[in-house]
N, C-alpha and C. Protein backbone atom coordinates (compact mmCIF):
# COMPACT_ATOMS: atom_id res chain seq x y z
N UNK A 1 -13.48 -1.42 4.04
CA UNK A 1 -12.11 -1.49 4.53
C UNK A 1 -11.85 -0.28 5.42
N UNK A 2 -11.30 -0.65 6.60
CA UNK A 2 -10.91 0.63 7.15
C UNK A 2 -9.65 1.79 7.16
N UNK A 3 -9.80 2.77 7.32
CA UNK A 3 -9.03 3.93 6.81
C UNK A 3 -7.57 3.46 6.96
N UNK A 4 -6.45 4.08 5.97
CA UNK A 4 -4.91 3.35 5.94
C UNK A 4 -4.19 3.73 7.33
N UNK A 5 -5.11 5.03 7.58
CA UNK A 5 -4.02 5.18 9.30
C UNK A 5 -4.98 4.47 10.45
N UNK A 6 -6.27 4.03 10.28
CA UNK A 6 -6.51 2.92 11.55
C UNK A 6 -5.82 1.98 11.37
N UNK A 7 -5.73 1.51 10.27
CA UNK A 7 -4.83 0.22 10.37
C UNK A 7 -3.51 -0.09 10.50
N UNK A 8 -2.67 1.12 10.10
CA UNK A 8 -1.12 1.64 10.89
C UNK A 8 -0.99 1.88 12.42
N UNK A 9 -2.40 2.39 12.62
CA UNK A 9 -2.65 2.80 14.59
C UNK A 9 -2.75 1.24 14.55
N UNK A 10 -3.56 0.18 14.48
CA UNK A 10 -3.70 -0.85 15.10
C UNK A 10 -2.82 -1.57 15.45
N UNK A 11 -1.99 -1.45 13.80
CA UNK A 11 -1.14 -2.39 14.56
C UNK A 11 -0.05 -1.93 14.72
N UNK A 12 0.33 -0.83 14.99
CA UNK A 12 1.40 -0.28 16.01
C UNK A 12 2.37 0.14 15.00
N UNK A 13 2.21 -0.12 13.76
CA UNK A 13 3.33 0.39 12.70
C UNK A 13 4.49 1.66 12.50
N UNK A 14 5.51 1.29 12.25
CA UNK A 14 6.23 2.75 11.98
C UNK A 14 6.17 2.74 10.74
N UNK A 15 5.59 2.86 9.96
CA UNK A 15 5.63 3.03 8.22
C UNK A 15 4.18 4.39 8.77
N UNK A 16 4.05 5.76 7.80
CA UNK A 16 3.61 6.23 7.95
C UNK A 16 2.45 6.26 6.91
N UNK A 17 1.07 7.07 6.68
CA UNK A 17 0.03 7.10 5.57
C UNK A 17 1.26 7.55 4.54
N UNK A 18 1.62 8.61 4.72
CA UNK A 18 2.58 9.56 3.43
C UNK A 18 3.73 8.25 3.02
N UNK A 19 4.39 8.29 3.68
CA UNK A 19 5.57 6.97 3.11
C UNK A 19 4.86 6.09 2.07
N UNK A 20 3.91 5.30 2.90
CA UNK A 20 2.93 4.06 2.38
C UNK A 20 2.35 4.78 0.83
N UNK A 21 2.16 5.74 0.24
CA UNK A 21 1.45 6.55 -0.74
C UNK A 21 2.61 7.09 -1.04
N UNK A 22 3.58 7.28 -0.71
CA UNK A 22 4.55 7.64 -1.59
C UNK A 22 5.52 6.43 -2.17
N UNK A 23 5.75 4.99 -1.55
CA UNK A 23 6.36 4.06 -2.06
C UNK A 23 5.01 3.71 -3.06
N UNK A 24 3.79 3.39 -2.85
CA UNK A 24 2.91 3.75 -4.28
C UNK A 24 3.41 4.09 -5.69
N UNK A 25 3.06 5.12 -5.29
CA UNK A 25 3.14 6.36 -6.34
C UNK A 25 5.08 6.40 -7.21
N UNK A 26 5.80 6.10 -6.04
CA UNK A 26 6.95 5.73 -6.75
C UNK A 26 7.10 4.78 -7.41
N UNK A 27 6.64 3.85 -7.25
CA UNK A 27 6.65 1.90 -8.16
C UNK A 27 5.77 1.98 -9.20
N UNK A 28 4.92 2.93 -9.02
CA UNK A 28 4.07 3.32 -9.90
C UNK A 28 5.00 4.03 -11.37
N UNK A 29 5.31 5.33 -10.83
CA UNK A 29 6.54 5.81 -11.99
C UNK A 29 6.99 4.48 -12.48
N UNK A 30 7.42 3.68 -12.00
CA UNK A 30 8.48 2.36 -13.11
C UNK A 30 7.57 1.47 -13.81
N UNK A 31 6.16 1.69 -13.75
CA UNK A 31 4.95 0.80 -14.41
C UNK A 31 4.22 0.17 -13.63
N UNK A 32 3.20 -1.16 -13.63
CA UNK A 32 2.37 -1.42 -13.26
C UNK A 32 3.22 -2.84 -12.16
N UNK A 33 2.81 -2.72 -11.05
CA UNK A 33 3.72 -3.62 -10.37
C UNK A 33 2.35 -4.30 -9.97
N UNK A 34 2.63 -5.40 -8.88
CA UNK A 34 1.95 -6.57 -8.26
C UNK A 34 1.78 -6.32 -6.67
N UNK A 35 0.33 -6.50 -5.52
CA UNK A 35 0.79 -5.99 -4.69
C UNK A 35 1.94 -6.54 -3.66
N UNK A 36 2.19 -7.92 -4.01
CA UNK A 36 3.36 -8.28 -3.25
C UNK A 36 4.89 -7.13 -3.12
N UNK A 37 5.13 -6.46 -4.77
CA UNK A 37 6.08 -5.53 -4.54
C UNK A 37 6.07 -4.34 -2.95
N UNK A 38 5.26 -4.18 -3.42
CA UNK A 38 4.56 -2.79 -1.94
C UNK A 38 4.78 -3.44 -0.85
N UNK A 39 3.91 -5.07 -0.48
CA UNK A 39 4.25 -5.56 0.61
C UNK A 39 5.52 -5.57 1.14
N UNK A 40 6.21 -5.86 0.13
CA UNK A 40 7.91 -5.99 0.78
C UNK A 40 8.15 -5.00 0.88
N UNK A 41 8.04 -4.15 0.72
CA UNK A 41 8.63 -2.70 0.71
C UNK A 41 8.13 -2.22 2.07
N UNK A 42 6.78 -2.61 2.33
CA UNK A 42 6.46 -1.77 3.55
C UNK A 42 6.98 -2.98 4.69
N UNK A 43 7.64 -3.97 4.62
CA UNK A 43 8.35 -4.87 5.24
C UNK A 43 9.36 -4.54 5.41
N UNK A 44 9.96 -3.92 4.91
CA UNK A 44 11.33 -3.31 4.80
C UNK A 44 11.65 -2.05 5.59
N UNK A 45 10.50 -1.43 5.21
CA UNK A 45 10.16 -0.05 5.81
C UNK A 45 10.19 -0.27 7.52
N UNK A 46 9.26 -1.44 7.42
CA UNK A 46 8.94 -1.51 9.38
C UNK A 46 9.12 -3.34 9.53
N UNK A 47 10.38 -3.58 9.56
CA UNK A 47 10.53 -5.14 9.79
C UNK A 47 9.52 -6.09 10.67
N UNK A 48 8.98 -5.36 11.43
CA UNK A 48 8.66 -5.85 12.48
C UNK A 48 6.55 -6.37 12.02
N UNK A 49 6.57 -5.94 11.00
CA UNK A 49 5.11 -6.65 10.36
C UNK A 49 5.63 -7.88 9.43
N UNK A 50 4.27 -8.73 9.87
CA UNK A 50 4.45 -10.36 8.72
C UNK A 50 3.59 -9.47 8.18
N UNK A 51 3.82 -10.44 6.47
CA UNK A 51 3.08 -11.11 5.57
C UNK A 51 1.53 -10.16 5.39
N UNK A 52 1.61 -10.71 6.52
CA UNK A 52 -0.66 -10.59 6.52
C UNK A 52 -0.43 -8.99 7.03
N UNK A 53 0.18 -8.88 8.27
CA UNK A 53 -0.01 -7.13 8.39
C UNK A 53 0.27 -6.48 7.42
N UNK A 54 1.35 -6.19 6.97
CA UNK A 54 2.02 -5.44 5.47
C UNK A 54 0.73 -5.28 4.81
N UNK A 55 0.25 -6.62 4.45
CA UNK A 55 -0.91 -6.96 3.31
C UNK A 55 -2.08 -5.97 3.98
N UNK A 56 -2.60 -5.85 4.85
CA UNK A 56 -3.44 -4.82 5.55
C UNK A 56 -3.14 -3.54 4.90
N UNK A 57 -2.01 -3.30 5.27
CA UNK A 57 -1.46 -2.01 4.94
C UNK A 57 -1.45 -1.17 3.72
N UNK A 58 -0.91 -2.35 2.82
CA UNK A 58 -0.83 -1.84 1.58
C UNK A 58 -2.63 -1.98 0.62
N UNK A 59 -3.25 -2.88 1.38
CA UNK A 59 -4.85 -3.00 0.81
C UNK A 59 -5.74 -1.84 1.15
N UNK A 60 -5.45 -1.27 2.81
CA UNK A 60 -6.19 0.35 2.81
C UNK A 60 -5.54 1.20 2.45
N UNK A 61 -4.61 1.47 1.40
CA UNK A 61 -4.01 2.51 1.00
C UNK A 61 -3.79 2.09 -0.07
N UNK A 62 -4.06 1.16 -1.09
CA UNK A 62 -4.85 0.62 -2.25
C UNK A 62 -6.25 1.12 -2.62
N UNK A 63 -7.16 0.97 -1.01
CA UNK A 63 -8.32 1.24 -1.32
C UNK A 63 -8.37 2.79 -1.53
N UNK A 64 -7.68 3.69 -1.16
CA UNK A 64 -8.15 4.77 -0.88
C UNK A 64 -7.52 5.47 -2.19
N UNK A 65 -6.15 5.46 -2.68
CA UNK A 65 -5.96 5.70 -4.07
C UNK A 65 -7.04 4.92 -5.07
N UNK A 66 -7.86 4.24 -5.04
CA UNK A 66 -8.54 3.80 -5.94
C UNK A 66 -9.53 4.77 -5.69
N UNK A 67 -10.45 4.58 -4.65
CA UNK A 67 -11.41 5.76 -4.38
C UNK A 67 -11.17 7.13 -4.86
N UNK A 68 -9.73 7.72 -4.71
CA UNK A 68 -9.68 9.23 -5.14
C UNK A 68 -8.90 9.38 -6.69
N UNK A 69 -8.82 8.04 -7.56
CA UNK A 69 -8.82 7.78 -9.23
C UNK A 69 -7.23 8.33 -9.26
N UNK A 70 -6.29 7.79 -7.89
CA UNK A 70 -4.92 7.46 -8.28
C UNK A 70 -4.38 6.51 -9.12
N UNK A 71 -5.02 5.21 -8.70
CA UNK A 71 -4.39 3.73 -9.20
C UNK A 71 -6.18 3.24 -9.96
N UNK A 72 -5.68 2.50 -10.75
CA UNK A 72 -6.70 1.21 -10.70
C UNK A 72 -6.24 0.08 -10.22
N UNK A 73 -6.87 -0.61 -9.93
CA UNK A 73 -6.71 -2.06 -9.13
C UNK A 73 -7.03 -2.92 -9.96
N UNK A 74 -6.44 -4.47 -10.58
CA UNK A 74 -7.15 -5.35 -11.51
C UNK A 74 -6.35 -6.71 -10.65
N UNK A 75 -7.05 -6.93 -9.58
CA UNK A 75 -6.84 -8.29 -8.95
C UNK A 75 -5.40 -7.82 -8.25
N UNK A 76 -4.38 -8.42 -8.60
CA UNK A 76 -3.59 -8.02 -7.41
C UNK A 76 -2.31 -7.38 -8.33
N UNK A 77 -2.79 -6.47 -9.62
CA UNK A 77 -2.04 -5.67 -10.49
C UNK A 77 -2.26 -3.89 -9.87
N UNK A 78 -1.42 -3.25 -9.80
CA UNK A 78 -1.70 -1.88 -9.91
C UNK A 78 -1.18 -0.94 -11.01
N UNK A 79 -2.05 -0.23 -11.20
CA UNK A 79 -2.15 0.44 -12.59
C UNK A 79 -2.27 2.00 -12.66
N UNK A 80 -1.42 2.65 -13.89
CA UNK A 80 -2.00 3.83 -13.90
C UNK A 80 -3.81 3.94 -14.00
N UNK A 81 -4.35 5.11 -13.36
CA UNK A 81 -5.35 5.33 -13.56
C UNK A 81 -6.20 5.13 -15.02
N UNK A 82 -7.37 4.63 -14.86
CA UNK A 82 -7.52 4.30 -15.81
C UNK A 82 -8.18 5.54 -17.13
């Protein structure tokens, strides 16, 4: 997967890496959410992405808290670390 800010550069996004990891990490505090929550959120954040971009967005910055043992990932659940 490629890095969470190529894929904010690609597609032209105003949602930033820090925002995107900090709406995370905040939904996180209230328990284990689904990644559709995040999607909307980063929809909200930058109206101007569908569906599938958002979903980009929030999947390389999924990947990369998983890599550095922020979140676990269990299908399309996010979790405190395990």
């Amino acid at each position: 997967m490629a890095s969470l800010q190529y894929v904010i550069d690609s597609l032209c996004s105003k949602v930033t890496e820090e925002a995107t990891y900090r709406m995370i990490k905040l939904q996180l505090n209230q328990g284990p959410f689904t990644t559709d929550k995040i999607i909307a959120l980063i929809q909200k954040e930058d109206r101007s992405l569908d569906h599938e971009s958002a979903k980009m967005v929030a999947e390389a910055a999924f990947d990369d808290l998983t890599r550095t043992g922020e979140i676990t990932k269990d299908g399309d659940r996010i979790l405190p670390p395990a």
